[in-house]
Protein backbone atom coordinates (compact mmCIF):
# COMPACT_ATOMS: atom_id res chain seq x y z
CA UNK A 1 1.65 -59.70 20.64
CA UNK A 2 0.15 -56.64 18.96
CA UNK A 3 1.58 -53.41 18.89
CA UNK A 4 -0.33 -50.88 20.97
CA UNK A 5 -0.68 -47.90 18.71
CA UNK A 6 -1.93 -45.22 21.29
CA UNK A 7 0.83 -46.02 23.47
CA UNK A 8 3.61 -45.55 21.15
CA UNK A 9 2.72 -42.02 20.55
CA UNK A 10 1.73 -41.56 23.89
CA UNK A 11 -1.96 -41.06 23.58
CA UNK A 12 -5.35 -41.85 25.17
CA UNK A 13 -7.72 -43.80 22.59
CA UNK A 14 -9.96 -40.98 21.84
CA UNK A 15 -7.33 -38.60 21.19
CA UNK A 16 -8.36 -36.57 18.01
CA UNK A 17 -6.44 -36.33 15.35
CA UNK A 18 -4.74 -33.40 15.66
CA UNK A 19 -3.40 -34.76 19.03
CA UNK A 20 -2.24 -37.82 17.16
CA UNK A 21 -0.53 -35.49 14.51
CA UNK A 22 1.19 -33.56 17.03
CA UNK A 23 2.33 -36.74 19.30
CA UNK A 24 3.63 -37.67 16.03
CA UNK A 25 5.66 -34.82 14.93
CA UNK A 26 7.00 -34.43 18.76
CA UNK A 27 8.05 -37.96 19.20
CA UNK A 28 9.51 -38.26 15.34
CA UNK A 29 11.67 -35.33 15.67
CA UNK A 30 12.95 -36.84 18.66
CA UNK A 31 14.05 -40.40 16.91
CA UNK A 32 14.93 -39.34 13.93
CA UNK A 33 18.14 -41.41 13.37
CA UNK A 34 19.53 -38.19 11.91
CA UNK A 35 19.34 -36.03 15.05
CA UNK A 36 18.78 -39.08 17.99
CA UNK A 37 22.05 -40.62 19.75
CA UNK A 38 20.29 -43.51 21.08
CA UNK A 39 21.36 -46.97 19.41
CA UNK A 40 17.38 -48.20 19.26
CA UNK A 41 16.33 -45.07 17.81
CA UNK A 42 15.63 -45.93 14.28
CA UNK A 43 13.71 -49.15 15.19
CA UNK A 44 11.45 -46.41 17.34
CA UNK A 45 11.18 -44.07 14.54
CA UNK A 46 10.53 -47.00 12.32
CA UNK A 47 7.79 -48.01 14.96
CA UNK A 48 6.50 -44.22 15.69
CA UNK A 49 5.26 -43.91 11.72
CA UNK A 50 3.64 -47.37 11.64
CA UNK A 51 1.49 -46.06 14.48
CA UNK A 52 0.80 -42.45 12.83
CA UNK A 53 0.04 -44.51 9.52
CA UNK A 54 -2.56 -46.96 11.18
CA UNK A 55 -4.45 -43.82 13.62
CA UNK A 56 -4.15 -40.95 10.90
CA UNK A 57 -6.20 -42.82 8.32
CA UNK A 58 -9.97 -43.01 9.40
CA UNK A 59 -10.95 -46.96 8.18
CA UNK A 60 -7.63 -48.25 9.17
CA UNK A 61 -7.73 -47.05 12.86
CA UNK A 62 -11.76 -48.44 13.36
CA UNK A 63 -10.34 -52.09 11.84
CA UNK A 64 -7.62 -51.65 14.33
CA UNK A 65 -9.54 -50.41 17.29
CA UNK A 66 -12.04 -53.36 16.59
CA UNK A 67 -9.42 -55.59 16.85
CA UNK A 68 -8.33 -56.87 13.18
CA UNK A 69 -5.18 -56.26 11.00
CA UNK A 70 -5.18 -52.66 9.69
CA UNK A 71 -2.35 -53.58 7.80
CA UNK A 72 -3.82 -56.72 5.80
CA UNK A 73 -0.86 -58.44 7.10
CA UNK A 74 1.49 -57.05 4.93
CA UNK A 75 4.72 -56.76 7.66
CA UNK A 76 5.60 -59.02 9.65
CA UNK A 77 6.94 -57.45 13.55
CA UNK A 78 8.23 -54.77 13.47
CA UNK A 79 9.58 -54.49 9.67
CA UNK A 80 10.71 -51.56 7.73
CA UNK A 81 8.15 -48.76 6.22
CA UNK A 82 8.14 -50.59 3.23
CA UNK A 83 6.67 -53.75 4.57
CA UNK A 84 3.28 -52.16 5.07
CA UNK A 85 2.70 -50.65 1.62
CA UNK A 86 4.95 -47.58 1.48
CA UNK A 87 5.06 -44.69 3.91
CA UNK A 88 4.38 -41.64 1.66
CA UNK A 89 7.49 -39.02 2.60
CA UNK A 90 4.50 -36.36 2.25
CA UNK A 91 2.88 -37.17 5.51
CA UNK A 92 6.34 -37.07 7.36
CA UNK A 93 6.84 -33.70 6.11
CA UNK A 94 3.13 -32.71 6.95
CA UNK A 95 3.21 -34.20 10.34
CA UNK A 96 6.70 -32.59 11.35
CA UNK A 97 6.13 -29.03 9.99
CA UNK A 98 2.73 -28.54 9.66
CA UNK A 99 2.63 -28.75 5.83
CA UNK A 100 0.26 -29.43 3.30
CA UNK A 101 1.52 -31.70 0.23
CA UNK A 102 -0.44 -30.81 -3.25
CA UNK A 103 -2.32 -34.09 -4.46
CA UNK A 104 -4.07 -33.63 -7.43
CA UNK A 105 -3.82 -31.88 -10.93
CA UNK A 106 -3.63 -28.24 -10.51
CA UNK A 107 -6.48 -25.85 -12.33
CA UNK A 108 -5.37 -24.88 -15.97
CA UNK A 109 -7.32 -21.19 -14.78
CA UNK A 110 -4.76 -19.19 -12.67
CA UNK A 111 -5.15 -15.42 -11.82
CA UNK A 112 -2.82 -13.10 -13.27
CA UNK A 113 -0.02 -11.26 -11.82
CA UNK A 114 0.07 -7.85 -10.79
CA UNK A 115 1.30 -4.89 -13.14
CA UNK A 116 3.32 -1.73 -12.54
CA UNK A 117 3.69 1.12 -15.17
CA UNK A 118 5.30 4.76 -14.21
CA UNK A 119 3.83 8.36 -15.87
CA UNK A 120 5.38 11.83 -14.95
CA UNK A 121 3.23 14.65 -14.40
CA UNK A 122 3.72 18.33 -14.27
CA UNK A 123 3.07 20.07 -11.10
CA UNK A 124 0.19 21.51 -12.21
CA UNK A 125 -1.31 18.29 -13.03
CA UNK A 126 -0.34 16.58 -10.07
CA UNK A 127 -1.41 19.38 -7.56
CA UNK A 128 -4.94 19.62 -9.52
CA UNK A 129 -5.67 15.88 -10.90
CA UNK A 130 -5.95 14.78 -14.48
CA UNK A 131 -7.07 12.07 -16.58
CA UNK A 132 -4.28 10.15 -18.29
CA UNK A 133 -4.91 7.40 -21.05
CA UNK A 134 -1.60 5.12 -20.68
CA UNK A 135 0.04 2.41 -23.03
CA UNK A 136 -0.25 -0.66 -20.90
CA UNK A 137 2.40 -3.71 -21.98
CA UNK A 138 0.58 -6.68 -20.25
CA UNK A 139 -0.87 -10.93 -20.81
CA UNK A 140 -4.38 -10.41 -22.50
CA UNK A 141 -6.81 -12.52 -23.25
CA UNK A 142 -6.18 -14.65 -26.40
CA UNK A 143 -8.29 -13.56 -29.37
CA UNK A 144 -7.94 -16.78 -30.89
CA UNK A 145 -9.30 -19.25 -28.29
CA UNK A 146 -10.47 -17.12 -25.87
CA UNK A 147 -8.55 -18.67 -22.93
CA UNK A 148 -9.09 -21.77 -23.93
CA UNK A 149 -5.65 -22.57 -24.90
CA UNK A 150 -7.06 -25.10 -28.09
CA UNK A 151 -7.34 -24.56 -31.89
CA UNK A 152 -10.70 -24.68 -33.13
CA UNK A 153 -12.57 -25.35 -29.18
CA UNK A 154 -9.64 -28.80 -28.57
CA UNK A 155 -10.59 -29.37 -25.48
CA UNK A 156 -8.42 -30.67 -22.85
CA UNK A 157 -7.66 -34.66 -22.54
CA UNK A 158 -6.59 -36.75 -19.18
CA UNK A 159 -3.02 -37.14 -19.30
CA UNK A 160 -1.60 -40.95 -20.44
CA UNK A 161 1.36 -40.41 -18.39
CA UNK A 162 -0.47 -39.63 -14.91
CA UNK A 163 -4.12 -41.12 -15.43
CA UNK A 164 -5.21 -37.62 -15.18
CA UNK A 165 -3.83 -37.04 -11.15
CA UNK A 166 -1.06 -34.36 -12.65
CA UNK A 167 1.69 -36.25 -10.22
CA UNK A 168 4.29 -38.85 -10.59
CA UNK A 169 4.96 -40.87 -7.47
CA UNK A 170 8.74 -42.49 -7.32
CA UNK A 171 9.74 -45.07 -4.58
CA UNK A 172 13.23 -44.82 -3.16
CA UNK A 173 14.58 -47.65 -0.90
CA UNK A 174 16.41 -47.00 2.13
CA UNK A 175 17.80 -48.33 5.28
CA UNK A 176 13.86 -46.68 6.94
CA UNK A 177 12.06 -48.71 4.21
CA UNK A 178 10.21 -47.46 0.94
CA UNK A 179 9.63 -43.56 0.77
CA UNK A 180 7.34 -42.49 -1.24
CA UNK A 181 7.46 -38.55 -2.98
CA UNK A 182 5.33 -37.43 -5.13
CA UNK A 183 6.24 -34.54 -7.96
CA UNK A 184 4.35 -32.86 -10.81
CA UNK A 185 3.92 -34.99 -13.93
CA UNK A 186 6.47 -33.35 -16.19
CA UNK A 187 3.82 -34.44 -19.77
CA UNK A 188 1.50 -32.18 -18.30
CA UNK A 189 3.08 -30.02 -16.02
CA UNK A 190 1.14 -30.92 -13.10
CA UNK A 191 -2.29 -30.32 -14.94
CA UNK A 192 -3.74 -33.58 -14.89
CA UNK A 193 -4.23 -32.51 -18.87
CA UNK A 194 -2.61 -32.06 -21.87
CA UNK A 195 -4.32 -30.02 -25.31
CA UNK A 196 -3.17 -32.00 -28.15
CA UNK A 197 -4.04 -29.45 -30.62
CA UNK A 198 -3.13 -25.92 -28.58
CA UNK A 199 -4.13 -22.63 -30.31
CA UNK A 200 -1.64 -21.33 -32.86
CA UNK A 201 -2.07 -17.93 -31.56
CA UNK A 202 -0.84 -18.39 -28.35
CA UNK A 203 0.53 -22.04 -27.88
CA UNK A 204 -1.81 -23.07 -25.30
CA UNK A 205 -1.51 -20.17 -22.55
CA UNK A 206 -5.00 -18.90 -23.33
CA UNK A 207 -3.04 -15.59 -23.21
CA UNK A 208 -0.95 -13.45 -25.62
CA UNK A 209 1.37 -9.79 -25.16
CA UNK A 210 -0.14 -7.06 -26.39
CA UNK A 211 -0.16 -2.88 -25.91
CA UNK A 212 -3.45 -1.85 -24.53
CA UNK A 213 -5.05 1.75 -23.46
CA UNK A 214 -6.15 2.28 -19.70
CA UNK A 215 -7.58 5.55 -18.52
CA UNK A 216 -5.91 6.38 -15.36
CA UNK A 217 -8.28 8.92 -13.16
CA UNK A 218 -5.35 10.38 -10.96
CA UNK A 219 -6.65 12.69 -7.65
CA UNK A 220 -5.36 16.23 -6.64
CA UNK A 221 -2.51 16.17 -4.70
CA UNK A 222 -0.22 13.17 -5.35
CA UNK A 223 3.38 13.71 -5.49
CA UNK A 224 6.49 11.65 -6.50
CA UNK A 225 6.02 7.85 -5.19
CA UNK A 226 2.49 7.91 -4.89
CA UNK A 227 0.78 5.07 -6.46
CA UNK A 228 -2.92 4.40 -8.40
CA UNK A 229 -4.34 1.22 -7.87
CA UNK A 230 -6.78 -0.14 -10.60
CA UNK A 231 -8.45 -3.53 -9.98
CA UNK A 232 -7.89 -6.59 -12.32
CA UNK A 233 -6.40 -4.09 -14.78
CA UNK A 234 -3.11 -6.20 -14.68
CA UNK A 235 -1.64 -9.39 -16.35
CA UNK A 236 -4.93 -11.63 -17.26
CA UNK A 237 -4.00 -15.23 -15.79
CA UNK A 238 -2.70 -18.74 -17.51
CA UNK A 239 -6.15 -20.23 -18.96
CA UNK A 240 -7.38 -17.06 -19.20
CA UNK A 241 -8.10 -16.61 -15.44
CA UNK A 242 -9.13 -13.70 -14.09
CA UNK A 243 -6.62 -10.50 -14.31
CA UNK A 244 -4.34 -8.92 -11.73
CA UNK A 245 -4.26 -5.70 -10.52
CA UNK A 246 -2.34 -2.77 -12.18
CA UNK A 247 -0.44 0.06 -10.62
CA UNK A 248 -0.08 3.48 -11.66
CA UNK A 249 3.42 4.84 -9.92
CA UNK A 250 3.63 8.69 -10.42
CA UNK A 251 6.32 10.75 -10.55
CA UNK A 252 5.95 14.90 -10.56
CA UNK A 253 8.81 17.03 -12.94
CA UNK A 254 10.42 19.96 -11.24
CA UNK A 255 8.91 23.04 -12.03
CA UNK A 256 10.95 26.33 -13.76
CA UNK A 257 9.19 28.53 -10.79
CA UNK A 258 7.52 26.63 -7.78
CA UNK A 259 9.13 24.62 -5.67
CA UNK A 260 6.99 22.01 -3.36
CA UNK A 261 7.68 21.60 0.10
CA UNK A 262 4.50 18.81 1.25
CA UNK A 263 1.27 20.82 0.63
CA UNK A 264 2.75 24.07 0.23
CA UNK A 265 4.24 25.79 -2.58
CA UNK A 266 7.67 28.27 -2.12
CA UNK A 267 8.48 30.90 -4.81
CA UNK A 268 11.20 33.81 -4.82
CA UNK A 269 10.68 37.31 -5.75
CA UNK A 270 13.25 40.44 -6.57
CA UNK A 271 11.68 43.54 -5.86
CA UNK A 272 13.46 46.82 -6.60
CA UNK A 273 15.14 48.21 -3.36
CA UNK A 274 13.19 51.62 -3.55
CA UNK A 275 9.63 49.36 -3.62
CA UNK A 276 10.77 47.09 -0.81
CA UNK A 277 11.51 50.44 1.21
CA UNK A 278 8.19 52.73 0.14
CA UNK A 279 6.00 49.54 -0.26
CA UNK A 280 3.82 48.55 -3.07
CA UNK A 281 1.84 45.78 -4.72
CA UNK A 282 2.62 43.19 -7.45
CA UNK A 283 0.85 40.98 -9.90
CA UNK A 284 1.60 36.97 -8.98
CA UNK A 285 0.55 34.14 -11.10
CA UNK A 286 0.20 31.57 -9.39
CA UNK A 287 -0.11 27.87 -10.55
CA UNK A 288 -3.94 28.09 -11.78
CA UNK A 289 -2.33 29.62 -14.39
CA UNK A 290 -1.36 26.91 -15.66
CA UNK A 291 -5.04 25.60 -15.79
CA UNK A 292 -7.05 25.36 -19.38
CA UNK A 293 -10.31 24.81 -17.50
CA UNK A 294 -9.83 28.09 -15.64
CA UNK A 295 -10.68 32.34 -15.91
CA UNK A 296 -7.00 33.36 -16.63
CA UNK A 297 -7.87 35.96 -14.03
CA UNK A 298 -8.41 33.36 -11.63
CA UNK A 299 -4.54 32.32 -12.01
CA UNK A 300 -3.58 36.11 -10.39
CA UNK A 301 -3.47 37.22 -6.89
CA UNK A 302 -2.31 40.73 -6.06
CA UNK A 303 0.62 40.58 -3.21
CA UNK A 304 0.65 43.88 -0.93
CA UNK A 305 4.44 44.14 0.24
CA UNK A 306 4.78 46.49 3.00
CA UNK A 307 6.82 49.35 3.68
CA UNK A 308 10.13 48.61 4.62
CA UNK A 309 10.58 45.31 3.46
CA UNK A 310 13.77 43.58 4.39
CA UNK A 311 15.51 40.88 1.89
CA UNK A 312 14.82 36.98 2.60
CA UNK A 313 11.08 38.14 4.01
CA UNK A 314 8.24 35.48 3.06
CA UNK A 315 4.78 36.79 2.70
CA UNK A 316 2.49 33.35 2.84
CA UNK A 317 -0.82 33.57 0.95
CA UNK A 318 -3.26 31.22 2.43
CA UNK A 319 -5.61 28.86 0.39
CA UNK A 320 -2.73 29.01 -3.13
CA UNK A 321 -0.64 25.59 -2.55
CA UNK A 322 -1.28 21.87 -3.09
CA UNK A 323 -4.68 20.66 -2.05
CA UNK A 324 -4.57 18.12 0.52
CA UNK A 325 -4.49 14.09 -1.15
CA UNK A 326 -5.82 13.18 2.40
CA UNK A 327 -8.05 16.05 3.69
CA UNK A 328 -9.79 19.25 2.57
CA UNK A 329 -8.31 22.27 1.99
CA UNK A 330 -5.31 23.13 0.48
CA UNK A 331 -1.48 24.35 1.29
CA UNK A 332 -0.31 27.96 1.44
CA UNK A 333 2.13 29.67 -1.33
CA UNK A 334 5.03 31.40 0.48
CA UNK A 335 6.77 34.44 -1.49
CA UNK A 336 10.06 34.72 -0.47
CA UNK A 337 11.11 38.63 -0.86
CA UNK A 338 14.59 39.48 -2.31
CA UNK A 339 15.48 43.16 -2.01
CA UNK A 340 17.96 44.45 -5.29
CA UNK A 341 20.34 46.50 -4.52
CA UNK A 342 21.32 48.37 -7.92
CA UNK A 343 24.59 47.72 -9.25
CA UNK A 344 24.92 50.95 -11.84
CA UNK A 345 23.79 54.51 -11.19
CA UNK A 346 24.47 57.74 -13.15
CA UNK A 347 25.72 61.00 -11.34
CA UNK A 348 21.68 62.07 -10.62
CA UNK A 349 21.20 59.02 -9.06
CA UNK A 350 24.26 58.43 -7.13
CA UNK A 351 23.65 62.33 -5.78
CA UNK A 352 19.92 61.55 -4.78
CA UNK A 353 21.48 58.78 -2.61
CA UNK A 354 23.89 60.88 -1.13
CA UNK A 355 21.16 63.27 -0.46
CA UNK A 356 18.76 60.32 1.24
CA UNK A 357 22.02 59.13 2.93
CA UNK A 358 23.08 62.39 4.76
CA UNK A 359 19.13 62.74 5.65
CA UNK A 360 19.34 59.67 7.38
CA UNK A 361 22.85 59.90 8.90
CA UNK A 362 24.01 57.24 6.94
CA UNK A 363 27.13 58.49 5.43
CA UNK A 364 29.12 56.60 7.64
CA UNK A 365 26.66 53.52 8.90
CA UNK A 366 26.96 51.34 11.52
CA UNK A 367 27.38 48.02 10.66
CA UNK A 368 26.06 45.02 13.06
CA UNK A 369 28.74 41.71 13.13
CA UNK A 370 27.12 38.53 13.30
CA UNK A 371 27.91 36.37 16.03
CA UNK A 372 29.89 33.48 15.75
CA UNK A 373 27.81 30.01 15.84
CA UNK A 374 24.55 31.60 14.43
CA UNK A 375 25.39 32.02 10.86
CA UNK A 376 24.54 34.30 8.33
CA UNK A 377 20.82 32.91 8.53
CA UNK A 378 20.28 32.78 12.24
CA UNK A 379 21.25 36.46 12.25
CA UNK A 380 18.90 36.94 9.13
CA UNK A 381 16.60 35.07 10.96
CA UNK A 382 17.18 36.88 14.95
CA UNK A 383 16.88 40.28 13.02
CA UNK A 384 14.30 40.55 10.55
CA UNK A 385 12.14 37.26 12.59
């Protein structure tokens, strides 16, 4: 009595075939003899892939729906996978987890891999932008053969080995039947292909190492981390397929007077203690100074500091920090103030003090004491806020 295909795996006659490749992958996961307790369960697993193999394949489930031997009669009951030609171990694993087994040669033209190279840039070129021309170490196309991979235009023949399908198929007997798995032809590494006269230059790649110049256009405003992106600039591909991408990783060097803090710049300044008390104004440069396409009077800004002035005060100047990588506009410099005290004085000065001092009824000062828990910079901070 025939085997009823449908209801082995449980579905209805027009059932498409994903439905039959899921029934399949349900019901074989089930009876695997590896995972299933049941003592019939590798006769129904044996059973459960002669139905997938008869209603996955197109022409063999129309003989077999109209009746005839989709099998040419080549097992007799219920036999083993082997006795109807083979089960190929590919379709198992493409059934059961969804897979996709690689039949075929594979394509001799592969894109390239992606490159990364690392510059460091001075502040001034990072807050401002610059164009860089970089060594690049990278795959480029060979000179020789042009990608090809042959010496003197060989073109490619069909592999002997593999009849040109770039696999090897081996049959392994087991207690389930004949398994078939396929693997990449190891003459032609899966190609299908073989040169029989490769290029001297670069053995057959289509691709040789070499140092190469690429101008890097890098915006205002990157900072340390930041990374350029420059399409197929990267590692040209085996065959000489088409290149990768490269990538431009930047790093900024400290600098001897600004320090950055996101878009804005910080600097420190000493200022005598008699300016910081009557007030005055200084000369700044700031870091357009550092600029070759700029005015050098462009660089300056003149600071007012008021009268007054207490140590650790910042004075921000709007419009003189890091313009904005994401946005228009640009960060603020902040001068921080320190107030110097003068260590030495001759007799005229130390008397002028004294002088300023008893005018002020400060020969004998009060002092305030700093709470405990705020710190010397929360009182800073509470006092001179």
């Amino acid at each position: 009595m025939a085997t009823d295909y449908y209801k082995v795996l449980g579905v209805p006659r027009d059932a498409s075939p994903e439905q039959i490749k899921k029934a399949y992958r349900k019901l074989a996961m089930q009876y695997h003899p590896d995972v299933a307790d049941e003592a019939d369960s590798a006769d129904k697993f044996k059973q459960i892939g002669e139905a997938y193999e008869v209603l996955q394949d197109p022409n063999k489930r129309d003989i077999y729906d109209r009746g005839g031997d989709p099998l040419g009669g080549g097992f007799s009951g219920m036999g083993g996978f082997g006795g109807f030609g083979g089960f190929d171990f590919s379709n198992l694993v493409d059934a059961m987890f969804g897979g996709q087994s690689s039949h075929g040669p594979r394509s001799r033209v592969q894109r390239g891999q992606d490159a990364l190279i690392r510059t460091r840039l001075t502040l001034a070129e990072a807050a401002f932008g610059i164009t860089k021309a970089l060594k690049v170490d990278t795959a480029v196309l060979c000179p020789r053969c042009s990608g090809g991979g042959g010496e003197n235009g060989s073109e490619p023949t069909s592999c002997t080995s593999c009849q040109g399908r770039g696999e090897m198929t081996q049959i392994q007997r087991s207690f389930l039947g004949d398994i078939r798995t396929s693997s990449p032809c190891p003459a032609c590494r899966g190609y299908g292909s073989v040169i029989v006269d490769t290029c001297h230059e670069c053995g057959g790649d289509g691709r040789v190492r070499s140092t190469r110049s690429v101008s890097v256009k890098i915006p205002p405003g990157v900072s340390t981390g930041n990374r350029i992106h420059l399409d197929s600039q990267g590692e040209i591909g085996l065959g000489g397929g088409p290149a990768g991408d490269l990538y431009v990783e930047i790093g900024v060097l400290n600098h001897d007077v600004f320090t950055r803090n996101k878009d804005n710049l910080e600097m420190v300044v000493t200022v005598p203690m008699t300016a910081a008390a009557l007030g005055t104004e200084v000369t700044l440069q700031t870091l357009e100074a550092e600029r070759d396409d700029l005015d050098p009077a462009e660089g300056e800004i003149t600071l007012t500091i008021p009268t007054g002035t207490q140590s650790g005060t910042r004075i921000a100047v709007l419009g003189k920090g890091i313009p904005k990588l994401r946005g228009r506009g640009r960060g603020e410099l902040g001068v921080t103030l320190i107030v110097e005290t003068p260590e030495y004085l001759d007799e005229e000065q130390r008397e002028l003090l004294r002088q300023l001092a008893a005018l002020r009824q400060e020969s004998r000062p009060e002092v305030q004491v700093a709470k405990q828990g705020k710190g010397v910079f929360g009182w800073l901070r509470d006092t001179f806020g």
